[in-house]
N, C-alpha and C. Protein backbone atom coordinates (compact mmCIF):
# COMPACT_ATOMS: atom_id res chain seq x y z
N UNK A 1 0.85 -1.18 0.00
CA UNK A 1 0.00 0.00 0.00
C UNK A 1 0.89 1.25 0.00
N UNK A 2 0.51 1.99 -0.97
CA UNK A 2 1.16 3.96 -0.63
C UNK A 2 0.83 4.35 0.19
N UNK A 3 2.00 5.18 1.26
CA UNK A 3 2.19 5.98 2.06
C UNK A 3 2.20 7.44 1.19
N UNK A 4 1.22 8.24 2.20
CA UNK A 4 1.00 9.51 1.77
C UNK A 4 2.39 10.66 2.15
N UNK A 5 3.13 10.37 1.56
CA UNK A 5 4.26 11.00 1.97
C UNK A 5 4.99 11.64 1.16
N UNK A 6 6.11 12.48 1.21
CA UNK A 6 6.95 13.56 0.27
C UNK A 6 7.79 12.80 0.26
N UNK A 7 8.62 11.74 -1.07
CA UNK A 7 9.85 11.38 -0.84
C UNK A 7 11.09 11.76 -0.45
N UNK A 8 11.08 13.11 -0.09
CA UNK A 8 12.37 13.81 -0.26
C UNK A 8 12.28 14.21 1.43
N UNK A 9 11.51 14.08 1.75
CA UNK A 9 11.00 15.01 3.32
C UNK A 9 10.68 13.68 4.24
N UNK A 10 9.80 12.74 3.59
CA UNK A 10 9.54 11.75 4.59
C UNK A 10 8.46 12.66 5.58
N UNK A 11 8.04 13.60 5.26
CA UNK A 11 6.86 14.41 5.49
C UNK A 11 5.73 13.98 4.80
N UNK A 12 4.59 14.04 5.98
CA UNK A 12 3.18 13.30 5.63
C UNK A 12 2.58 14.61 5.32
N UNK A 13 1.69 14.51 4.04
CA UNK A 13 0.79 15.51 3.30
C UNK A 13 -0.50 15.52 3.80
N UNK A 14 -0.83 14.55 4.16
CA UNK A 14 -2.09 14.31 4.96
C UNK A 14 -2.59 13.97 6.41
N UNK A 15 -3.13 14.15 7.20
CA UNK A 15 -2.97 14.00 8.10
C UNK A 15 -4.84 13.37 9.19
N UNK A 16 -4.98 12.46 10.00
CA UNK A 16 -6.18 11.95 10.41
C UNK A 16 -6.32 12.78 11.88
N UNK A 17 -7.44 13.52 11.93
CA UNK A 17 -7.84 14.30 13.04
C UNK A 17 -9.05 13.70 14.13
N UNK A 18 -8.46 14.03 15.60
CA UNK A 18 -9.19 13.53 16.55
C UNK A 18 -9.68 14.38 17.16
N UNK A 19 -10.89 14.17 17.96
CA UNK A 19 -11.52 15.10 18.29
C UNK A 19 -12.43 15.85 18.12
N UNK A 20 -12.74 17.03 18.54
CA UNK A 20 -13.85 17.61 18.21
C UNK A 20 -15.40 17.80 18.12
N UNK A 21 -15.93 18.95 17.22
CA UNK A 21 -17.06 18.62 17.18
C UNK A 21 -17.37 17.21 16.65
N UNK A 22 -18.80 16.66 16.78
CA UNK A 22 -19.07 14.86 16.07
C UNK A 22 -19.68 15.40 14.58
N UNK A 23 -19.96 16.51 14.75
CA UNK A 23 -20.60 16.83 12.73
C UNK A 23 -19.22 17.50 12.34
N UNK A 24 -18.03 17.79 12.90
CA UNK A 24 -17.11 18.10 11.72
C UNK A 24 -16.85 16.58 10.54
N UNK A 25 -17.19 17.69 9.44
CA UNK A 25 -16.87 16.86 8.00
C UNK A 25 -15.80 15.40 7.58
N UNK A 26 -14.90 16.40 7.76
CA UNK A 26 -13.36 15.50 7.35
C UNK A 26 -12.53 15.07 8.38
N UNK A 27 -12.14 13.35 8.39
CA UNK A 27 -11.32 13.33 9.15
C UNK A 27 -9.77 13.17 8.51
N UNK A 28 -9.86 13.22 7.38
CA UNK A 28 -8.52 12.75 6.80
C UNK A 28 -8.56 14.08 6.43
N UNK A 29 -7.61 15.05 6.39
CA UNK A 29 -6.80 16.50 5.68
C UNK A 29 -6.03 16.48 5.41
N UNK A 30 -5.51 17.28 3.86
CA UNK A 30 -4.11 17.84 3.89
C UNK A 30 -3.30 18.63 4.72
N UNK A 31 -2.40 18.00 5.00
CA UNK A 31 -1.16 19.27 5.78
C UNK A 31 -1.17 20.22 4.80
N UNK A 32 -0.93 21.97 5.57
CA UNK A 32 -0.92 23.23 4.50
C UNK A 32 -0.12 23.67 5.04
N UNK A 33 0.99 23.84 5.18
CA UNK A 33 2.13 23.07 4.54
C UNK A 33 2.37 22.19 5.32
N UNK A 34 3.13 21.12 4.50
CA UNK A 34 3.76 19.71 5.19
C UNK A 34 4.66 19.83 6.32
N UNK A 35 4.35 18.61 7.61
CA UNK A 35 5.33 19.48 8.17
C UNK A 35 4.57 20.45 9.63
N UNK A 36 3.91 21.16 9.18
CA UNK A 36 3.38 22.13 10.23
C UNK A 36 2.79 21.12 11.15
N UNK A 37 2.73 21.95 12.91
CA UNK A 37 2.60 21.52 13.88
C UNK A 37 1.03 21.56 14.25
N UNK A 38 0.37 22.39 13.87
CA UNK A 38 -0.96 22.79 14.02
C UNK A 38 -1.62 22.69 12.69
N UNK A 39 -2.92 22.91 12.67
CA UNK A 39 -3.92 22.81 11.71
C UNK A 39 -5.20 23.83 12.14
N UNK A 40 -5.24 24.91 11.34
CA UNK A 40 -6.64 25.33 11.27
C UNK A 40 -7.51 25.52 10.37
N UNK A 41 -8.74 24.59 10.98
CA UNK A 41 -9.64 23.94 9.75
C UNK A 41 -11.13 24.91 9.87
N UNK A 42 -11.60 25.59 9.01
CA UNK A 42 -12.48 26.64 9.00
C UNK A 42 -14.19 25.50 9.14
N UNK A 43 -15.16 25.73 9.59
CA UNK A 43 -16.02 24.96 10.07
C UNK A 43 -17.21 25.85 10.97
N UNK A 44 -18.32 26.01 9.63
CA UNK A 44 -19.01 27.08 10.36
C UNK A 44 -18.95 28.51 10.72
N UNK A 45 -18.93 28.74 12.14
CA UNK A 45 -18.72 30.19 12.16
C UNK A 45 -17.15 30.16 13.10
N UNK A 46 -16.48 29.43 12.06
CA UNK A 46 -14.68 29.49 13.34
C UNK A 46 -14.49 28.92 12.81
N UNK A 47 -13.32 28.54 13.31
CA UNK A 47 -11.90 27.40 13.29
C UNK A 47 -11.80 26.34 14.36
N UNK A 48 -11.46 25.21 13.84
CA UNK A 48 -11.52 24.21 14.71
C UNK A 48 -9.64 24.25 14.76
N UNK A 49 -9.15 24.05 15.65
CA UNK A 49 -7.42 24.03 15.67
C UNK A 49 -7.23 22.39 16.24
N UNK A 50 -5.95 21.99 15.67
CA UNK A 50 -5.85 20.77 15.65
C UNK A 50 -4.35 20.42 16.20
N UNK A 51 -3.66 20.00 17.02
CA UNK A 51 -1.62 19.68 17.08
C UNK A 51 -1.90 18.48 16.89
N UNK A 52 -0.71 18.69 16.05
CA UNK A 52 0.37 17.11 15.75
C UNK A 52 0.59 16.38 16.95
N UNK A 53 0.39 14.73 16.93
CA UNK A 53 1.11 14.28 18.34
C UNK A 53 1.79 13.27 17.58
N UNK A 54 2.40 12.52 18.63
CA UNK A 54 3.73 11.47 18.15
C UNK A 54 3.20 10.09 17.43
N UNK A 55 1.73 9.98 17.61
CA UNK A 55 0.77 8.96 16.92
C UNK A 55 0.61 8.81 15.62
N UNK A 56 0.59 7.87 15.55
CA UNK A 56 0.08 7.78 13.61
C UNK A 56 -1.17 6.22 13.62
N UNK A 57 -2.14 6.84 12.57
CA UNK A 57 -2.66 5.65 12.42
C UNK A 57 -2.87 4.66 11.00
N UNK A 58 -3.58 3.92 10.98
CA UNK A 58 -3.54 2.92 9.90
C UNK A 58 -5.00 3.35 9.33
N UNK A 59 -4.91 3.79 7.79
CA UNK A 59 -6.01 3.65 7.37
C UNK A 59 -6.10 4.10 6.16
N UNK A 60 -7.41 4.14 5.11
CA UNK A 60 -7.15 3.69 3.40
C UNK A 60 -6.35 4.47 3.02
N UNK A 61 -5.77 5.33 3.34
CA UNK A 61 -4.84 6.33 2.48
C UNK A 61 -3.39 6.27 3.05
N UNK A 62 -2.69 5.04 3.65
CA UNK A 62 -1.86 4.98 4.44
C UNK A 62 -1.27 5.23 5.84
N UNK A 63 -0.54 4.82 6.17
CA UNK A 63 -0.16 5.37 7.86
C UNK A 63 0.08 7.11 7.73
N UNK A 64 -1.02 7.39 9.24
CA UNK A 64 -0.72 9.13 8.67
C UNK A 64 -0.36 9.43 10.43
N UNK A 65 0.04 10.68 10.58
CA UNK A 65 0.06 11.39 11.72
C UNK A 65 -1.31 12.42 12.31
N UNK A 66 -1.23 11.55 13.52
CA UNK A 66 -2.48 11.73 14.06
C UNK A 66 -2.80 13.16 14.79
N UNK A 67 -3.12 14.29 14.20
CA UNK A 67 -3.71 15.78 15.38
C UNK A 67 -4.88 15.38 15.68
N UNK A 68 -4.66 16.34 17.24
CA UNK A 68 -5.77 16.00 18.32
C UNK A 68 -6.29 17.52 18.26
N UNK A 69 -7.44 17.75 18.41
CA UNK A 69 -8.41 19.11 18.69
C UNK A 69 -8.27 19.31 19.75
N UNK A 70 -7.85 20.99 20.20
CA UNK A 70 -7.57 21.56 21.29
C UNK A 70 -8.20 23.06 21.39
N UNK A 71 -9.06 23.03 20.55
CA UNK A 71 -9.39 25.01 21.02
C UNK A 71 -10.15 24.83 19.21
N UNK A 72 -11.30 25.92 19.84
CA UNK A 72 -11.96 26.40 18.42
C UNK A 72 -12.11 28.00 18.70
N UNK A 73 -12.08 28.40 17.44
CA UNK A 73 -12.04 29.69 17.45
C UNK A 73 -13.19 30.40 16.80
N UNK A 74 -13.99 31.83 17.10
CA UNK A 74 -15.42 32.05 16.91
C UNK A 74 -14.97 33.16 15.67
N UNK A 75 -15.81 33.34 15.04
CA UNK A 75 -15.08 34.65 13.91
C UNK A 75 -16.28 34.95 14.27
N UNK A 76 -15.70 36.87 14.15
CA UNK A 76 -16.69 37.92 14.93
C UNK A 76 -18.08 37.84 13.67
N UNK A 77 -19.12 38.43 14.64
CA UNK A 77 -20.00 38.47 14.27
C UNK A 77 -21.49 38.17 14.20
């Protein structure tokens, strides 16, 4: 099976997110950019924020690195 990965970086492009609201959409995302420690994923009226942890899991798009949800953010209004 392919690993979702940058050959040159050994950096994962994609990444499986835990947490959160239970109606957020996607659990599989692209890293923007590869590499980065955080993730903020727009959802409604905010941002859902996401960190990298040392986990990775198994699943159809290869072994990925697992962010956990820690804080959402409200956009004014």
């Amino acid at each position: 099976m392919a690993h979702d990965t940058d050959d040159a970086t050994g950096t994962a492009s994609k990444a499986v997110l835990e947490g959160g609201p239970d109606e957020f959409p996607g659990r599989i995302v692209a890293i923007d950019p590869p590499g980065t420690s955080e993730l903020k994923i727009p959802f409604l009226a905010g941002y859902e924020h996401f960190r990298a942890t040392s986990r990775t899991k198994e699943t159809a798009e290869g072994t990925l690195p697992v962010y956990e949800w820690w804080e959402r953010t409200e956009l004014p209004g």
